[in-house]
Protein backbone atom coordinates (compact mmCIF):
# COMPACT_ATOMS: atom_id res chain seq x y z
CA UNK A 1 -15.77 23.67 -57.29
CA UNK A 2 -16.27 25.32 -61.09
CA UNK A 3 -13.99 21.68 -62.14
CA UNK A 4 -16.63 20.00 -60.50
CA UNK A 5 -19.32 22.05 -61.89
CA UNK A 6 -17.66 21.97 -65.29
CA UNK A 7 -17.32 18.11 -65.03
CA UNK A 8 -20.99 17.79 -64.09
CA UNK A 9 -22.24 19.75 -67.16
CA UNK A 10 -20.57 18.08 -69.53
CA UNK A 11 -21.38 14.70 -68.12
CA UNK A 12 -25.14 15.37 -68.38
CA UNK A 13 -24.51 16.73 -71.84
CA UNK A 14 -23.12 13.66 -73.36
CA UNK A 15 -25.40 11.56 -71.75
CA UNK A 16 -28.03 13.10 -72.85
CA UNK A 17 -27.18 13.38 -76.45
CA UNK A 18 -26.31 9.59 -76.62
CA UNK A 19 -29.84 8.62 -75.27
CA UNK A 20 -31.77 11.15 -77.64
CA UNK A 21 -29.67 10.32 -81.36
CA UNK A 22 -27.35 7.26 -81.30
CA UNK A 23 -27.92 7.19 -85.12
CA UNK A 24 -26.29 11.00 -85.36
CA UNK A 25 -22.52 10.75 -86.06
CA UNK A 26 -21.95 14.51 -86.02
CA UNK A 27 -23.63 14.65 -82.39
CA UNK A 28 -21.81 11.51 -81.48
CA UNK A 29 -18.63 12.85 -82.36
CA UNK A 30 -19.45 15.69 -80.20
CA UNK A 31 -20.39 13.86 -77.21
CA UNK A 32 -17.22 12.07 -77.50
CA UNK A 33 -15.19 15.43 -77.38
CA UNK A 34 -17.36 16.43 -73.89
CA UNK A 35 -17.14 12.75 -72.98
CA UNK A 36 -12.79 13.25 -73.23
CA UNK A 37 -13.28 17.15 -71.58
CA UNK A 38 -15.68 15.15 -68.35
CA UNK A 39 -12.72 12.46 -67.96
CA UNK A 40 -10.41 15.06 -67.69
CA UNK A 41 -12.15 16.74 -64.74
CA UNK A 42 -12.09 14.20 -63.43
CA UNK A 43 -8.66 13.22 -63.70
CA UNK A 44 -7.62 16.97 -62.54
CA UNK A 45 -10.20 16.53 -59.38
CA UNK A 46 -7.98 13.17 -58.27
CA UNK A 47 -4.72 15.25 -58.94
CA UNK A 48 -6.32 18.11 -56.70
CA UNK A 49 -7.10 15.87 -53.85
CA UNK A 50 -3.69 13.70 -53.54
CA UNK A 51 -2.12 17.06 -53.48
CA UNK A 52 -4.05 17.93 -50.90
CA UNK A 53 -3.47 15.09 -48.69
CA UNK A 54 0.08 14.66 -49.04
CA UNK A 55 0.32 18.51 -47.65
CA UNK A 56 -1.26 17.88 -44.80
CA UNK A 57 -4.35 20.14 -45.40
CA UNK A 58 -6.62 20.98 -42.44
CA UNK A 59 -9.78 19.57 -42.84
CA UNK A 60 -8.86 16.60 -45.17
CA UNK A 61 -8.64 13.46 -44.13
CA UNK A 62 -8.91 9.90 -45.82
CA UNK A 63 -12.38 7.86 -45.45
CA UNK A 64 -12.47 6.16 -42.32
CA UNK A 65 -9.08 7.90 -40.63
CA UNK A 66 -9.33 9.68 -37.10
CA UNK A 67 -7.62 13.13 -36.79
CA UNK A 68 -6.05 13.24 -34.04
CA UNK A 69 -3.56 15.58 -32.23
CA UNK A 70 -1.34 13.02 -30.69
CA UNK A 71 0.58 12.53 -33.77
CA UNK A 72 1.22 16.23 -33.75
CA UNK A 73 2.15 16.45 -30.19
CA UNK A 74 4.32 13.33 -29.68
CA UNK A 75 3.81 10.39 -26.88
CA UNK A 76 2.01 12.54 -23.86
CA UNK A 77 0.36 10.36 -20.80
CA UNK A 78 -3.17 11.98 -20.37
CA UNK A 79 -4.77 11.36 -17.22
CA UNK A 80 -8.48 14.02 -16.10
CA UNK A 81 -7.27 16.20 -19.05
CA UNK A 82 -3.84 16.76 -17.67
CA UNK A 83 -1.32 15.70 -20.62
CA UNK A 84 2.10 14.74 -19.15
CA UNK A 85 4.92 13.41 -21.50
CA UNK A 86 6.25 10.22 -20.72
CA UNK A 87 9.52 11.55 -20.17
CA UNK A 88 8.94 13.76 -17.57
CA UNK A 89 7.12 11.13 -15.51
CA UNK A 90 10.21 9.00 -15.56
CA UNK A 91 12.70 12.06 -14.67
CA UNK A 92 10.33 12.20 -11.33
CA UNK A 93 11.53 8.71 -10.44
CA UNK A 94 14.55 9.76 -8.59
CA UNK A 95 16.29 6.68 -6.54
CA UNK A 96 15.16 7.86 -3.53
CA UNK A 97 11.50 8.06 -4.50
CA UNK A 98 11.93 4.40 -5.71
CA UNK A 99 13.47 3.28 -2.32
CA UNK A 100 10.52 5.01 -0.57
CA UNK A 101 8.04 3.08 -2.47
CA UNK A 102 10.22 -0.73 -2.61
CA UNK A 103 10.64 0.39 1.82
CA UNK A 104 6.57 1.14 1.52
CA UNK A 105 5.93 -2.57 -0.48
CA UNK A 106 8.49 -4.19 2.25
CA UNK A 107 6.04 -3.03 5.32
CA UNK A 108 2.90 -3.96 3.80
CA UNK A 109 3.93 -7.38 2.99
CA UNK A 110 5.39 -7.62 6.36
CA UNK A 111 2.38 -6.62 8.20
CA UNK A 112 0.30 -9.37 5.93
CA UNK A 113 2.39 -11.56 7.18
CA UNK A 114 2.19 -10.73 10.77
CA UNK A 115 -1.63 -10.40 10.76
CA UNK A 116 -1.56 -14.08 9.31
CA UNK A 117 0.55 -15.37 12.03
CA UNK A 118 -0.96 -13.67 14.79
CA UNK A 119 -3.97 -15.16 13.39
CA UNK A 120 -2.87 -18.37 13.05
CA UNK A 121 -1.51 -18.33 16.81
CA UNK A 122 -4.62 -17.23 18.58
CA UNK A 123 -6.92 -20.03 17.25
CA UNK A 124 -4.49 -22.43 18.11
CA UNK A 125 -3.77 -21.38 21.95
CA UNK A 126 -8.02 -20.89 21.74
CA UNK A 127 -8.59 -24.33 21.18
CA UNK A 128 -4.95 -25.44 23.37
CA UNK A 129 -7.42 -23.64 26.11
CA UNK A 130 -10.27 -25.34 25.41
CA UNK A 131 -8.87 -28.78 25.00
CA UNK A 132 -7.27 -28.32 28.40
CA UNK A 133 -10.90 -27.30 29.63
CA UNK A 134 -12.56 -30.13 28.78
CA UNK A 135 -9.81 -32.45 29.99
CA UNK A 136 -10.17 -30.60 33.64
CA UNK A 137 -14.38 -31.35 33.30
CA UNK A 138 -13.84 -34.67 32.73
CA UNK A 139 -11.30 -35.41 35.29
CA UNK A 140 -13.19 -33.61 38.07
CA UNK A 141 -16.07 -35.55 37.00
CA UNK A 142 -14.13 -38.89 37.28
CA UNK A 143 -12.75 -37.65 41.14
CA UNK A 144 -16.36 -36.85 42.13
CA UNK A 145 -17.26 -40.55 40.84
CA UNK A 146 -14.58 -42.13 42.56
CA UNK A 147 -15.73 -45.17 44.10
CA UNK A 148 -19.17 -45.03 43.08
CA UNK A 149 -18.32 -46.65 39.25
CA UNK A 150 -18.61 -49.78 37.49
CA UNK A 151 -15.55 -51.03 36.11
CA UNK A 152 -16.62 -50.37 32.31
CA UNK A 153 -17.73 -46.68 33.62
CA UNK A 154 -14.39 -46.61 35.63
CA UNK A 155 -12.79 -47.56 31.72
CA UNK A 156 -15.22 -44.95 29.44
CA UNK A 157 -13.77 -42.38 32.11
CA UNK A 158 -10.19 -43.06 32.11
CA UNK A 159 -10.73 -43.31 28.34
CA UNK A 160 -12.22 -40.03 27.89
CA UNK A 161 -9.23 -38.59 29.89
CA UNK A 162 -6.60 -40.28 27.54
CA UNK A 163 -8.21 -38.96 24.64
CA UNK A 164 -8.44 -35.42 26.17
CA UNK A 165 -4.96 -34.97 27.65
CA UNK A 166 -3.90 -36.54 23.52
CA UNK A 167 -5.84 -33.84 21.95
CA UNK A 168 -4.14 -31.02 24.56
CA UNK A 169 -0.91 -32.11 23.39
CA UNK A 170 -1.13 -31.67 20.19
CA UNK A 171 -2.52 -27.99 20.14
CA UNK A 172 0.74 -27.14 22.29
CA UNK A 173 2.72 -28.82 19.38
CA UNK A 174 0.82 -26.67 17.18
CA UNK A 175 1.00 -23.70 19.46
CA UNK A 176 5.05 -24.03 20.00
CA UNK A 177 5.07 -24.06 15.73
CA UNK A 178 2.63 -21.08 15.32
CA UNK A 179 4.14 -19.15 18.15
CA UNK A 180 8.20 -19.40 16.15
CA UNK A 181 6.12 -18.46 12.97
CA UNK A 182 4.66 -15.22 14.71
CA UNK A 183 8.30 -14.51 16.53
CA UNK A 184 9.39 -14.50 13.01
CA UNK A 185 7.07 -12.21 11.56
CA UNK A 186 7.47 -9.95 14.60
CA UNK A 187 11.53 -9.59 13.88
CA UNK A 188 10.85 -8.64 9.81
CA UNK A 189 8.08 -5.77 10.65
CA UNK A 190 10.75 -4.10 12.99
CA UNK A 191 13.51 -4.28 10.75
CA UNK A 192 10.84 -3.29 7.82
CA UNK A 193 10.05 -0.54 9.73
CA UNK A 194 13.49 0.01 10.58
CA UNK A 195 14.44 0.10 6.65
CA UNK A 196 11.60 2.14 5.97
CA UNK A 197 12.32 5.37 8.61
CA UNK A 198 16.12 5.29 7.16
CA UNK A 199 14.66 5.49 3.76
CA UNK A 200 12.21 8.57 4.58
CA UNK A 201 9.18 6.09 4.71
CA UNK A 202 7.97 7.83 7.74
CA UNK A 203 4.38 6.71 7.62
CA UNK A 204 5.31 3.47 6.31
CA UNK A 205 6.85 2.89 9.14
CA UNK A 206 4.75 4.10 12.04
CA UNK A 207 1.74 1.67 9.94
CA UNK A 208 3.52 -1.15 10.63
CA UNK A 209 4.82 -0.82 14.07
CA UNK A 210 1.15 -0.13 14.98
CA UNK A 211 0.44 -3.78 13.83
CA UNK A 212 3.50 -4.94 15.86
CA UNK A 213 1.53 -3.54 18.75
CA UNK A 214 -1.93 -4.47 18.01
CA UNK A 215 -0.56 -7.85 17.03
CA UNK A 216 0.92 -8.42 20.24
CA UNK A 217 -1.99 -7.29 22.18
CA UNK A 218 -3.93 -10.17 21.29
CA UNK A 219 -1.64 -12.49 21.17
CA UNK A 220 -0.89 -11.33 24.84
CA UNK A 221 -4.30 -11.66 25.40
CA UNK A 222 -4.78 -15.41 24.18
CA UNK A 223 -1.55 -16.71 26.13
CA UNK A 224 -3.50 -15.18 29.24
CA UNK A 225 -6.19 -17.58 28.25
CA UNK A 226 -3.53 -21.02 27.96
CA UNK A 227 -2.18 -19.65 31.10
CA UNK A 228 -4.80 -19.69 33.18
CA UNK A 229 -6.12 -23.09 31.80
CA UNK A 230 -2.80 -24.76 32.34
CA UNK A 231 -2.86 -23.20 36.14
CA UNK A 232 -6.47 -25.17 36.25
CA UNK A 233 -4.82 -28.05 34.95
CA UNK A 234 -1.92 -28.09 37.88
CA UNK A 235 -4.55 -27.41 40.54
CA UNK A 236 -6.73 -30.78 38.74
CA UNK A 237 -3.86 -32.75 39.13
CA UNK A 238 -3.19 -31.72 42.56
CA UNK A 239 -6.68 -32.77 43.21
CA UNK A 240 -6.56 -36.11 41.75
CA UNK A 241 -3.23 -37.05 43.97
CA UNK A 242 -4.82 -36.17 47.30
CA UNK A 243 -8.08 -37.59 46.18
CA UNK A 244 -6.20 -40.55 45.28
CA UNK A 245 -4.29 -40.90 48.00
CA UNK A 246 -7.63 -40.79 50.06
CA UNK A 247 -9.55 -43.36 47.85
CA UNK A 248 -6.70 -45.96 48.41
CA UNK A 249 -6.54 -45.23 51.97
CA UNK A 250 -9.94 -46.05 52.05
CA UNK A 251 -9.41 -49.49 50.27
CA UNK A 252 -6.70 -50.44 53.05
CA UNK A 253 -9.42 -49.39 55.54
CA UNK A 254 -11.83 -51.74 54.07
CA UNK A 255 -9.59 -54.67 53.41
CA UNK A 256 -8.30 -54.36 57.11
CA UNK A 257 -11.52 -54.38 58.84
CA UNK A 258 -12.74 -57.30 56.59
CA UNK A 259 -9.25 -59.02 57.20
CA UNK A 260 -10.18 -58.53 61.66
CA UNK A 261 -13.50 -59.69 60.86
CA UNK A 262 -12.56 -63.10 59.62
CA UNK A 263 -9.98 -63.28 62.42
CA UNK A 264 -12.45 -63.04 65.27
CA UNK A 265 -15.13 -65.62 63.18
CA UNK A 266 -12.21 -68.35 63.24
C-alpha cells in the first residue's frame, strides 16, 4: 500500500510539473527522475502480485477466475450437500449388488412384455366374441325367415352369413397367434422371477409374479367370453340342421300334395 501510495505521489508530481513549465529544463529534468522513481513502482507492484499468485495466496485470484474448493479436494460426487468421492461409490458396486439390479431390469422388461401380450390377446378374443355374435344374429334371423324370402333376400342373407363366419375366422387366426405370444411371455416372467429370488431380488420377484397373476386373470376372463360365444355358435348350428331338416320336409309335403292333385284332375 505505501508503493502504491508512493507511486501515486510521484505520478501526480510529474504530471503536474510538465503541464505548469514545459519550457523549464531544470524542472523537466526533475520530473523525469520522479517519472523513472513512478515506473518503478510500478514495476515492483507487478513483481508483488505474480508472487502472490504463483503462492497460492488466499484471497487472490486472477480477473474473471472462480475459486473453488474442488480443486483442493479432488473429484467428489455432490448430491443435497452430501460430497461422496467417486471412488467410494464404485467400491459399493459389489457383484452381487450389480446382479440384483441386471435380475431387477430382467423382471421389469418381462412384465412390459407380458402386459403387452395380455393386452394384445384380450382385444382379439373381444372382437373373436363379437364376430361370432353377430354371425349367430344373423343366422337366427335367416331361420326365423325361412320360407318367407325372396330369392335375392334369401342371397343378401346367405351373403351376410359368409361374410360373418370369414371375419370369425380370422380373429381365431389372430387369437391362436396372440395367445403363443402371451404363453411366451408367461414362461420368461417365471423364470425372471425365478432368476431374480436366486439373486436376492426378493421384491423383484414377488412384482412380477403378481402380473403373472393379474395377467392371467383377465385373460381367463376373456376366453370365458369366446367360450361361451362358440357354445352359442354350436347350439345355432344345431338349430339351423333341425330347422332345415323341417323346411325341406315341408317342400316334399308340398310337392307331394301338388303331385296327388294333378293325379286325380287327369
Amino acid at each position: 500500500m505505501q508503493a502504491v501510495a508512493q507511486c501515486s505521489v510521484c505520478t501526480s508530481r510529474a504530471a503536474g510539473g510538465l503541464l505548469r513549465k514545459q519550457t523549464d529544463f531544470s524542472l523537466l529534468r526533475t520530473n523525469k527522475s520522479a517519472l523513472r522513481r513512478g515506473a518503478a513502482c510500478i514495476r515492483l507492484l507487478s513483481i508483488s502480485e505474480s508472487v502472490l499468485l504463483s503462492k497460492g495466496e488466499p484471497g487472490v485470484q486472477k480477473l474473471g477466475q472462480k475459486r473453488t474448493d474442488s480443486a483442493h479436494r479432488g473429484p467428489l460426487s455432490v448430491g443435497h450437500g452430501l460430497a461422496v468421492p467417486f471412488t467410494q461409490q464404485i467400491e459399493n458396486l459389489s457383484y452381487d449388488s450389480l446382479i440384483i439390479r441386471a435380475a431387477s431390469v430382467v423382471t421389469d422388461s418381462s412384465s412390459t412384455l407380458l402386459s403387452q401380450t395380455s393386452l394384445a390377446l384380450i382385444n382379439a378374443l373381444t372382437d373373436y366374441s363379437k364376430a361370432v355374435q353377430t354371425r349367430i344374429i344373423v343366422q337366427r334371423r335367416y331361420l326365423a325367415s325361412l320360407g318367407k324370402l325372396t330369392p335375392s333376400e334369401e342371397d343378401s342373407f346367405l351373403a351376410a352369413i359368409n361374410a360373418q363366419r370369414a371375419e370369425a375366422s380370422d380373429r381365431l387366426q389372430e387369437c391362436k397367434r396372440f395367445e403363443t405370444n402371451w404363453i411366451n411371455s408367461v414362461n420368461l416372467c417365471k423364470m425372471a422371477a425365478e432368476a431374480a429370488h436366486s439373486s436376492g431380488a426378493d421384491q423383484a420377484s414377488i412384482t412380477v409374479k403378481a402380473s403373472i397373476q393379474v395377467a392371467q386373470s383377465q385373460v381367463g376372463e376373456a376366453r370365458k367370453l369366446a367360450a361361451t360365444a362358440d357354445k352359442k355358435l354350436a347350439e345355432t348350428k344345431a338349430e339351423e340342421i333341425q330347422r332345415m331338416a323341417e323346411y325341406v320336409a315341408f317342400l316334399d309335403g308340398e310337392e307331394h300334395e301338388v303331385h296327388e292333385a294333378y293325379l286325380r284332375e287327369d
